[in-house]
N, C-alpha and C. Protein backbone atom coordinates (compact mmCIF):
# COMPACT_ATOMS: atom_id res chain seq x y z
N UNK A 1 8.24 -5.23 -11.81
CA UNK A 1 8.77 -4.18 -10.96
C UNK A 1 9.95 -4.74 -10.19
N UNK A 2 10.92 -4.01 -10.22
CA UNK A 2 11.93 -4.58 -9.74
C UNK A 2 12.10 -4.54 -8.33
N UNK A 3 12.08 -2.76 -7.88
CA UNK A 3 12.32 -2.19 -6.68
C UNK A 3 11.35 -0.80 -6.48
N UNK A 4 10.82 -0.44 -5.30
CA UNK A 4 10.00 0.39 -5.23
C UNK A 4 10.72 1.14 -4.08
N UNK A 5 10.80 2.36 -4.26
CA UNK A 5 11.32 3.06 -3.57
C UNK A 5 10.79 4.10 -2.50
N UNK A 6 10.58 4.26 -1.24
CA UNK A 6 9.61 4.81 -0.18
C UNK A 6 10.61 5.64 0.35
N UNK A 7 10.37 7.08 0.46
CA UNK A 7 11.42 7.82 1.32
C UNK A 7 10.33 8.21 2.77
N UNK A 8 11.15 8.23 3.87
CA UNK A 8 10.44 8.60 5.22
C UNK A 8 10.05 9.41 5.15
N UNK A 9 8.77 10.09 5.48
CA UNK A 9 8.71 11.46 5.79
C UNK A 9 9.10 12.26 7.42
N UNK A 10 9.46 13.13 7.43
CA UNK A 10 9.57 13.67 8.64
C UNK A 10 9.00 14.50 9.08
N UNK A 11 7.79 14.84 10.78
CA UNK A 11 7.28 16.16 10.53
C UNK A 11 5.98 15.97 10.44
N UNK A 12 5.71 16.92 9.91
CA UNK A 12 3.94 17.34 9.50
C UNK A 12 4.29 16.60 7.88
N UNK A 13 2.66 16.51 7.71
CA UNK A 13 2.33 16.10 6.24
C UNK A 13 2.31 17.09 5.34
N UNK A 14 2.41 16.28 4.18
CA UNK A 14 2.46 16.95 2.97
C UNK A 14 1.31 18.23 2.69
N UNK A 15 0.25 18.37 3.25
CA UNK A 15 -0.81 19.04 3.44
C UNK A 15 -1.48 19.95 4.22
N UNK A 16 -0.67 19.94 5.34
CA UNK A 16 -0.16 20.71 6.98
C UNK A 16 -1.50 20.52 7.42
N UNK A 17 -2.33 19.58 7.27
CA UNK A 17 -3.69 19.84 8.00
C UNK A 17 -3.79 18.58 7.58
N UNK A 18 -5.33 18.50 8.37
CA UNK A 18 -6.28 17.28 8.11
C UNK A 18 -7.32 17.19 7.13
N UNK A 19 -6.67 17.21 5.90
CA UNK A 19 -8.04 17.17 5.13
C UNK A 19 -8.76 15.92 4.53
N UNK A 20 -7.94 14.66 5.30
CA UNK A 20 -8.72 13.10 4.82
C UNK A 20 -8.91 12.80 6.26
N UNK A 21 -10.11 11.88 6.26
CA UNK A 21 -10.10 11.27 7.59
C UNK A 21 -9.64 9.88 7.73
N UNK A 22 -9.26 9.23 8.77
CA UNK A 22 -8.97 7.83 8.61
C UNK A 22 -9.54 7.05 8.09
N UNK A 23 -10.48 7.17 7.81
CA UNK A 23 -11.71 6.28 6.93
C UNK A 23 -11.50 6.43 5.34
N UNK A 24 -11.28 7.76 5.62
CA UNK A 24 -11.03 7.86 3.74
C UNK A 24 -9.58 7.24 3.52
N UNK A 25 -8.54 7.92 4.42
CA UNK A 25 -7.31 7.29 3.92
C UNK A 25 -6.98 5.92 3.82
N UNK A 26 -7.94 5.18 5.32
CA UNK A 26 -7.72 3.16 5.11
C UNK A 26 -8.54 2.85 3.65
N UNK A 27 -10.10 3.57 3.46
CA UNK A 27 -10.32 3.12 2.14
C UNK A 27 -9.16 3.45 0.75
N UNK A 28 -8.70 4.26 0.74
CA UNK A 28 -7.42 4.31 -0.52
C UNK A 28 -6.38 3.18 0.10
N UNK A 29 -5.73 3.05 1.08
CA UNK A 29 -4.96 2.14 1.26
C UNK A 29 -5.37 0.58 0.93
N UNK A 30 -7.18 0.01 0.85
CA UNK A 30 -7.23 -0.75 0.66
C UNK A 30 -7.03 -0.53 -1.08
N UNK A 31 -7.65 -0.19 -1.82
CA UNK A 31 -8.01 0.06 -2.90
C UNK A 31 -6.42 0.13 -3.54
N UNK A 32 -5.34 0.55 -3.33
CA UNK A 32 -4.30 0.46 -3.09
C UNK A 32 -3.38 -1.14 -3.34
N UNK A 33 -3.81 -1.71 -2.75
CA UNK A 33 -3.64 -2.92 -2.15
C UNK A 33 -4.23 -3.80 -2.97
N UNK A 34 -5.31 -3.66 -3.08
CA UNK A 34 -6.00 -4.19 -4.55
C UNK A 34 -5.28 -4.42 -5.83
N UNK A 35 -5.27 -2.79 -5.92
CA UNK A 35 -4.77 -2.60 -7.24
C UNK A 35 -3.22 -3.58 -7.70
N UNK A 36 -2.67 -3.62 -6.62
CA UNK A 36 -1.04 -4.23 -6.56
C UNK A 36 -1.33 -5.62 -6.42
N UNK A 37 -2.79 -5.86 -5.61
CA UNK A 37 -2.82 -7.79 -6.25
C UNK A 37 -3.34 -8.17 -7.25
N UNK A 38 -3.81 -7.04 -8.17
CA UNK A 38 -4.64 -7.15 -9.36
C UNK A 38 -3.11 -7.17 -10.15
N UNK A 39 -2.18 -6.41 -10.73
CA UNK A 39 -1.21 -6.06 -10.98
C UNK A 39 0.04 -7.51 -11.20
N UNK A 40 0.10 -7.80 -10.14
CA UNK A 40 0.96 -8.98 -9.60
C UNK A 40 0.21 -10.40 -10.22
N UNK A 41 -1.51 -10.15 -10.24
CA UNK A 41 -2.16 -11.52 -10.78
C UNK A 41 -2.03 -11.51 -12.37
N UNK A 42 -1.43 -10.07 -13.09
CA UNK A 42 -1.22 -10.50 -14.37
C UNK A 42 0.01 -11.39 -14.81
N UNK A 43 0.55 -11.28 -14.16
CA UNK A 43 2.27 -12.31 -14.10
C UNK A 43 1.73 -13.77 -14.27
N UNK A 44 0.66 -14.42 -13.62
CA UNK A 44 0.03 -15.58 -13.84
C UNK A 44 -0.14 -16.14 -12.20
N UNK A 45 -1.34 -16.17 -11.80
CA UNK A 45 -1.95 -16.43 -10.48
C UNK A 45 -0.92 -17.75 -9.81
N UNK A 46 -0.38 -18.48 -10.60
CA UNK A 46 0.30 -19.93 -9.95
C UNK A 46 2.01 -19.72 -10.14
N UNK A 47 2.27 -18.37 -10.75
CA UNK A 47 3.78 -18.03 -10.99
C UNK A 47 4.39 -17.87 -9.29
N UNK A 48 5.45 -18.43 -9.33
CA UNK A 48 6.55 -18.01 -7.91
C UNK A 48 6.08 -16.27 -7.34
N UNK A 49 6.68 -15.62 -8.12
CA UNK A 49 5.85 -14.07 -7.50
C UNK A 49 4.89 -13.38 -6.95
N UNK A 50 3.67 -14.08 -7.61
CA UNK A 50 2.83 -14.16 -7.15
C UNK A 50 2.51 -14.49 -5.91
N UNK A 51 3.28 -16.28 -6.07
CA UNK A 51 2.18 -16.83 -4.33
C UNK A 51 3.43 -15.81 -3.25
N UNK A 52 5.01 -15.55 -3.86
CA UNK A 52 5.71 -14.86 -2.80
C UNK A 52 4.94 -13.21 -2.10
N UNK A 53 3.98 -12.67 -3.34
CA UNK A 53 3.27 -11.41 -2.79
C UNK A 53 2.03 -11.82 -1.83
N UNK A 54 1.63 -13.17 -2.09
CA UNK A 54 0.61 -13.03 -1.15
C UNK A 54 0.96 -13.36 0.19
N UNK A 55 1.82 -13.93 0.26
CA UNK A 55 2.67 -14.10 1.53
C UNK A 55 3.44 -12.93 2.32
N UNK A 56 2.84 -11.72 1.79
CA UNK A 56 3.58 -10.78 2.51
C UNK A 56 2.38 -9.90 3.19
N UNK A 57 2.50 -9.25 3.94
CA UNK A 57 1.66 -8.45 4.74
C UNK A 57 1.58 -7.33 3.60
N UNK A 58 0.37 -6.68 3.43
CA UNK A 58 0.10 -5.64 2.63
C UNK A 58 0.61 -4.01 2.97
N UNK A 59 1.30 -3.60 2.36
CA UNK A 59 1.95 -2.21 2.78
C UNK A 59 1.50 -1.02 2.89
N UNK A 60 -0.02 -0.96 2.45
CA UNK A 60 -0.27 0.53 2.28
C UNK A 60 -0.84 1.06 3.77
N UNK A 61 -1.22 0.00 4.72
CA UNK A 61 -1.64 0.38 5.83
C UNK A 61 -1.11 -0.65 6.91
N UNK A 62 -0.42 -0.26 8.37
CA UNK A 62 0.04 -1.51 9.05
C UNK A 62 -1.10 -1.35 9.56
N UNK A 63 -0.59 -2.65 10.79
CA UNK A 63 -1.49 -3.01 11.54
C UNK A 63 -2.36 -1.73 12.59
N UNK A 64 -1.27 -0.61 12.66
CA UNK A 64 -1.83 0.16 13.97
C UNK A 64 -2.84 1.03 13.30
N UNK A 65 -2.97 1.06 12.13
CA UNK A 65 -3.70 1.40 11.11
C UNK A 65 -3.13 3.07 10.57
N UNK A 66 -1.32 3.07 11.17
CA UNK A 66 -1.30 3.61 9.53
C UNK A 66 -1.34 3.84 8.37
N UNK A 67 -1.29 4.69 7.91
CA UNK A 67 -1.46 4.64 6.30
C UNK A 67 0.13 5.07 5.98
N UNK A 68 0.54 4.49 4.70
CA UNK A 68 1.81 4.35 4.52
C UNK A 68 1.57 5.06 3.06
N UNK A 69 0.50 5.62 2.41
CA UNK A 69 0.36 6.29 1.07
C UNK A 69 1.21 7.45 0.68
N UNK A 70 1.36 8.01 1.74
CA UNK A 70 1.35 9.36 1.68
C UNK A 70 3.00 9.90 2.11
């Protein structure tokens, strides 16, 4: 993957309501997150890319516990 592309959203969500709760949405964000170190470990677990992804903070949820999925 070369480049991944995230546009901001502005506003209300895509869904105009609440129909996930934070619990459901941090569980997809982990699962998420997974999936992209599962992904990255096919390149070869000791390749440069690799150890550079694990060195990065995971994106699908920050710290304040947004979710960045959506």
């Amino acid at each position: 993957i070369e480049s991944i592309f995230q546009e901001k959203q502005e506003g209300s969500n895509l869904l105009q309501g609440e129909h996930f709760s934070p619990v459901e949405l941090s569980s997809v964000a982990h699962q998420l997150d997974e999936g992209e170190r599962m992904r990255m470990a096919e390149g070869g677990v000791t390749s440069e890319d690799y150890r550079e992804f694990l060195q990065q903070p995971f994106g699908n949820m920050d710290d304040t516990g947004k979710n960045n999925i959506f």
